[in-house]
C-alpha atoms as a PDB file:
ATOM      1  CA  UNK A   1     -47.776 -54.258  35.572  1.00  0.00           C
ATOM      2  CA  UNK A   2     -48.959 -51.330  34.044  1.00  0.00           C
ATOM      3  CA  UNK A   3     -47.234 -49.055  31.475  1.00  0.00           C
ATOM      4  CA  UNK A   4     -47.918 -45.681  30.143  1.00  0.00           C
ATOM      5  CA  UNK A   5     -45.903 -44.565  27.001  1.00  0.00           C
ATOM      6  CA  UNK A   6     -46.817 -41.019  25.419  1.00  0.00           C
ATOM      7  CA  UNK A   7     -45.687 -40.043  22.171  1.00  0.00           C
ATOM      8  CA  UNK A   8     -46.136 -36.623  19.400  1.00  0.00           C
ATOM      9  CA  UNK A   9     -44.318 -33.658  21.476  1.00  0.00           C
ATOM     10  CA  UNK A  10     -42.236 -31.802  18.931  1.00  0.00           C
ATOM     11  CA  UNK A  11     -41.743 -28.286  17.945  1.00  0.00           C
ATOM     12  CA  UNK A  12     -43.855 -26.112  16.381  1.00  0.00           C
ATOM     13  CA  UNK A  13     -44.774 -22.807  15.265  1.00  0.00           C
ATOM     14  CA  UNK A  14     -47.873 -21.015  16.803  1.00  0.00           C
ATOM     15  CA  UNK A  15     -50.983 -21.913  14.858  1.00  0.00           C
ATOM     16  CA  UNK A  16     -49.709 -25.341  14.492  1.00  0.00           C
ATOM     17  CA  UNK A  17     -51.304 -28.460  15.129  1.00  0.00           C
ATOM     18  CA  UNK A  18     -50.012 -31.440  17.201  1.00  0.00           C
ATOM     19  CA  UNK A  19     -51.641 -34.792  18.394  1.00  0.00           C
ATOM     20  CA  UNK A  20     -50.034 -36.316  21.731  1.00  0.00           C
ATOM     21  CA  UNK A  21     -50.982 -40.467  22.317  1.00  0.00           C
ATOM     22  CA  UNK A  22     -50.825 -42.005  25.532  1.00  0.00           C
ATOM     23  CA  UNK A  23     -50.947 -46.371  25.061  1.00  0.00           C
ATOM     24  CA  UNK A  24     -51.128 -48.193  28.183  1.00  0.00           C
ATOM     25  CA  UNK A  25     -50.090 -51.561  27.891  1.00  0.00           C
ATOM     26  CA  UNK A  26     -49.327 -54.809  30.736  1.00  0.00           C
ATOM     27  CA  UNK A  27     -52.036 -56.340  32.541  1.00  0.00           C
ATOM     28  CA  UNK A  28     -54.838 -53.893  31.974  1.00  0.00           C
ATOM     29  CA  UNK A  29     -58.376 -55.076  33.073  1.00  0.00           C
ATOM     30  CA  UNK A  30     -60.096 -52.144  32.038  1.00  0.00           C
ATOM     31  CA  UNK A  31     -59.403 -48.206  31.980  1.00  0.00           C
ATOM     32  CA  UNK A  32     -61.280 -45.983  34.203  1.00  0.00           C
ATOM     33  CA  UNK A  33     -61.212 -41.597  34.108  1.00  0.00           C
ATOM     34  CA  UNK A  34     -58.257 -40.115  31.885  1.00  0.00           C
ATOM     35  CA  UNK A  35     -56.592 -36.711  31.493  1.00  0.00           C
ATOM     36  CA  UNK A  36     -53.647 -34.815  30.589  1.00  0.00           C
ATOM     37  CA  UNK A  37     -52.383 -32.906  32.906  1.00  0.00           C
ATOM     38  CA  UNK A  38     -49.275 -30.302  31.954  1.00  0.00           C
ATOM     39  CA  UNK A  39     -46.322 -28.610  33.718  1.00  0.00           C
ATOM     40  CA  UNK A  40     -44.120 -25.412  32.422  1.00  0.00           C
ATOM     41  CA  UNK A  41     -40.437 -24.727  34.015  1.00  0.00           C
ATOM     42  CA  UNK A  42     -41.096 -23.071  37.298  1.00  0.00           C
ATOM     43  CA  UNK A  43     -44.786 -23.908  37.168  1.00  0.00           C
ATOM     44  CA  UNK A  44     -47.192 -26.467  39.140  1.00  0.00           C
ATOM     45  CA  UNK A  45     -48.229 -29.106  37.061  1.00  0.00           C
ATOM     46  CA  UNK A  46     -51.839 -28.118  35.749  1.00  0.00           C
ATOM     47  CA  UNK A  47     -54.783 -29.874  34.385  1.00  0.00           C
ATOM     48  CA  UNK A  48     -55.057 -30.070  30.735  1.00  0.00           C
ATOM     49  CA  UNK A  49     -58.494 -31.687  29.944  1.00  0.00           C
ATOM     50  CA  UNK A  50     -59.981 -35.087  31.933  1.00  0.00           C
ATOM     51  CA  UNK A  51     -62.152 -37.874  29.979  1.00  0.00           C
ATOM     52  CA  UNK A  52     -64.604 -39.605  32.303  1.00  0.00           C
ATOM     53  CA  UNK A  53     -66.116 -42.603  31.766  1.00  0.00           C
ATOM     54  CA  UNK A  54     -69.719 -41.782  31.409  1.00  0.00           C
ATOM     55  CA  UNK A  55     -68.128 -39.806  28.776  1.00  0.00           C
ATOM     56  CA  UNK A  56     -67.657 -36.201  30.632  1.00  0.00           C
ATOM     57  CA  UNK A  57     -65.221 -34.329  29.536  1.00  0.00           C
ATOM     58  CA  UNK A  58     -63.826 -30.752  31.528  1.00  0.00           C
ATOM     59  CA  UNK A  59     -61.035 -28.704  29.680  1.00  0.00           C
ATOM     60  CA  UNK A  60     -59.003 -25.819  31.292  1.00  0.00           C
ATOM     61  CA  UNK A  61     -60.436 -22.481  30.101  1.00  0.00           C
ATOM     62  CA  UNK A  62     -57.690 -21.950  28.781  1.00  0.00           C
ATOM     63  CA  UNK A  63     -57.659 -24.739  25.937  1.00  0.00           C
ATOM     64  CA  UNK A  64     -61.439 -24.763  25.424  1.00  0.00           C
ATOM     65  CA  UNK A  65     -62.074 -24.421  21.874  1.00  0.00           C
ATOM     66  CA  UNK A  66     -58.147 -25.465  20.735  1.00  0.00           C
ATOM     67  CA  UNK A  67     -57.957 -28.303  22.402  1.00  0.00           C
ATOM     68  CA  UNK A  68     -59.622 -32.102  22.392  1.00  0.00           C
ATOM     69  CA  UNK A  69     -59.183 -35.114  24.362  1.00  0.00           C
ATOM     70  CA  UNK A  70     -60.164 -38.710  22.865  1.00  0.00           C
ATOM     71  CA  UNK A  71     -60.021 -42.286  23.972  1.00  0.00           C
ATOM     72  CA  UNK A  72     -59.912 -45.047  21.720  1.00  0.00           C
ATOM     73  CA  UNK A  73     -60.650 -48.432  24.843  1.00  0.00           C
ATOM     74  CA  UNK A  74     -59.980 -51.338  21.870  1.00  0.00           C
ATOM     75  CA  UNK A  75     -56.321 -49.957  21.439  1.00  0.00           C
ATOM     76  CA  UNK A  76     -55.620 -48.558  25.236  1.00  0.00           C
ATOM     77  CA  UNK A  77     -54.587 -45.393  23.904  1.00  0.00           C
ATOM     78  CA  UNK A  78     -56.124 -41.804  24.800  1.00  0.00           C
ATOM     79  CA  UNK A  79     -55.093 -38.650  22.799  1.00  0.00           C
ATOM     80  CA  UNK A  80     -55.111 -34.805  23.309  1.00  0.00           C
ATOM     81  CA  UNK A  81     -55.326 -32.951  19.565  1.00  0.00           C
ATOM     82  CA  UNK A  82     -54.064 -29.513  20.399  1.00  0.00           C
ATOM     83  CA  UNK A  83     -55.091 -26.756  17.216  1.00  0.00           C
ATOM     84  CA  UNK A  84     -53.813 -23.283  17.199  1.00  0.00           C
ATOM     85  CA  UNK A  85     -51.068 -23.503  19.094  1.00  0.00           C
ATOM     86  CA  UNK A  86     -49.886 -20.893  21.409  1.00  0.00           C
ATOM     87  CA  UNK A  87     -46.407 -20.131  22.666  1.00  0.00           C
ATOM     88  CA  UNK A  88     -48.241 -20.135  26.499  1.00  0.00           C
ATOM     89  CA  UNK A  89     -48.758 -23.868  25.891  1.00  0.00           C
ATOM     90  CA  UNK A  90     -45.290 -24.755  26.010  1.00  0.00           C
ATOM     91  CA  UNK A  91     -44.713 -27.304  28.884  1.00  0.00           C
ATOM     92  CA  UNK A  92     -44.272 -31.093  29.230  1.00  0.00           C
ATOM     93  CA  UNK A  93     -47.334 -32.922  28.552  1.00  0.00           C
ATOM     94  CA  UNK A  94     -48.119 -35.951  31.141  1.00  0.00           C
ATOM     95  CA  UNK A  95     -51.364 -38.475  30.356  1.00  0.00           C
ATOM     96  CA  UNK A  96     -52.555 -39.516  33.674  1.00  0.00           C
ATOM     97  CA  UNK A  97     -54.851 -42.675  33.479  1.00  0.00           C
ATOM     98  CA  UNK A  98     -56.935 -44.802  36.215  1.00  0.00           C
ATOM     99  CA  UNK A  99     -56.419 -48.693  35.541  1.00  0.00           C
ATOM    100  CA  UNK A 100     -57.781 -52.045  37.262  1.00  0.00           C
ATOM    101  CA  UNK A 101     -54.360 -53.818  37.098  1.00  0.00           C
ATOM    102  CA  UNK A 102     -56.063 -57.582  35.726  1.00  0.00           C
ATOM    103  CA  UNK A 103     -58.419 -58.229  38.882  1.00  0.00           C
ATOM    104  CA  UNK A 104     -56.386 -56.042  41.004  1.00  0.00           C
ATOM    105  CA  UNK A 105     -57.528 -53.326  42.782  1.00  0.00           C
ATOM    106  CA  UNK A 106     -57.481 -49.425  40.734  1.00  0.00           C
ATOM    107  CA  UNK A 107     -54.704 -47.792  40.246  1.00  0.00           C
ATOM    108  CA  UNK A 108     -53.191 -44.456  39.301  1.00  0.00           C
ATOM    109  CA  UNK A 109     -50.599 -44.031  36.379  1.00  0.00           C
ATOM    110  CA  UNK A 110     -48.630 -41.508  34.517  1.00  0.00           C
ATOM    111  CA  UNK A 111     -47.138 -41.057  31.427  1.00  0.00           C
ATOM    112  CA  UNK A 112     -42.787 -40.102  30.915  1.00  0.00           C
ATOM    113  CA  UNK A 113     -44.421 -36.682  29.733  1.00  0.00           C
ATOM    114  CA  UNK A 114     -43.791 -35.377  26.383  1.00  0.00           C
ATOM    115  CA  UNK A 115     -42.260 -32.374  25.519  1.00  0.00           C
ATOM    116  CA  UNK A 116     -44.381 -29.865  23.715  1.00  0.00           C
ATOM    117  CA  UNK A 117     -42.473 -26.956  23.033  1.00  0.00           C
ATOM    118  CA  UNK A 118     -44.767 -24.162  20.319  1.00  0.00           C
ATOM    119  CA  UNK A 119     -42.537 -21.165  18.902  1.00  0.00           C
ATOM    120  CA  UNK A 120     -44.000 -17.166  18.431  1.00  0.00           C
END
């Protein structure tokens, strides 16, 4: 199995900084396309920024320049560092991940979502 914790939401102040993780752990094989996807009260969930594997990378316009999404494949673990912070980017923050499961076939995971919540 497959697991997806994230971690970093907190509180902050706009301007501030704040680094979300995302470790998958179980029976991983190997880690495909990444992103971090993101989801306000009475909003659709939105994408955040993706991570391919031939190393393209797409961010919403509306986190290009603030944002940056990382993967480090020796620890499992993919990050979004978000810089000047605004009060729009308050939402919960989900990592979504592509994994071969071991020898299994791909599948599609998602992270508990972390809450991100950035004060005016």
């Amino acid at each position: 199995q497959v697991q997806l914790v994230e971690s970093g939401g907190d509180l902050v102040q706009a301007g501030g900084s704040l680094r979300l993780s995302c470790a998958a752990s179980g029976s991983i094989g190997s880690i495909g396309a990444v992103g971090w996807y993101r989801q306000a009260p009475g909003k659709q969930r939105e994408l955040v920024a993706t991570l391919a594997t031939d190393g393209d990378i797409k961010y919403a316009d509306s986190v290009k320049g603030r944002f940056t999404i990382s993967r480090d494949n020796a620890k499992n673990t993919m990050y979004l560092q978000m810089n000047s912070l605004k009060p729009e980017d308050t939402a919960v923050y989900y990592c979504n991940v592509y994994v071969r499961s071991g020898r299994a076939s791909w599948g599609n995971y998602w992270g508990q979502g972390t809450q991100v919540t950035v004060s005016s």
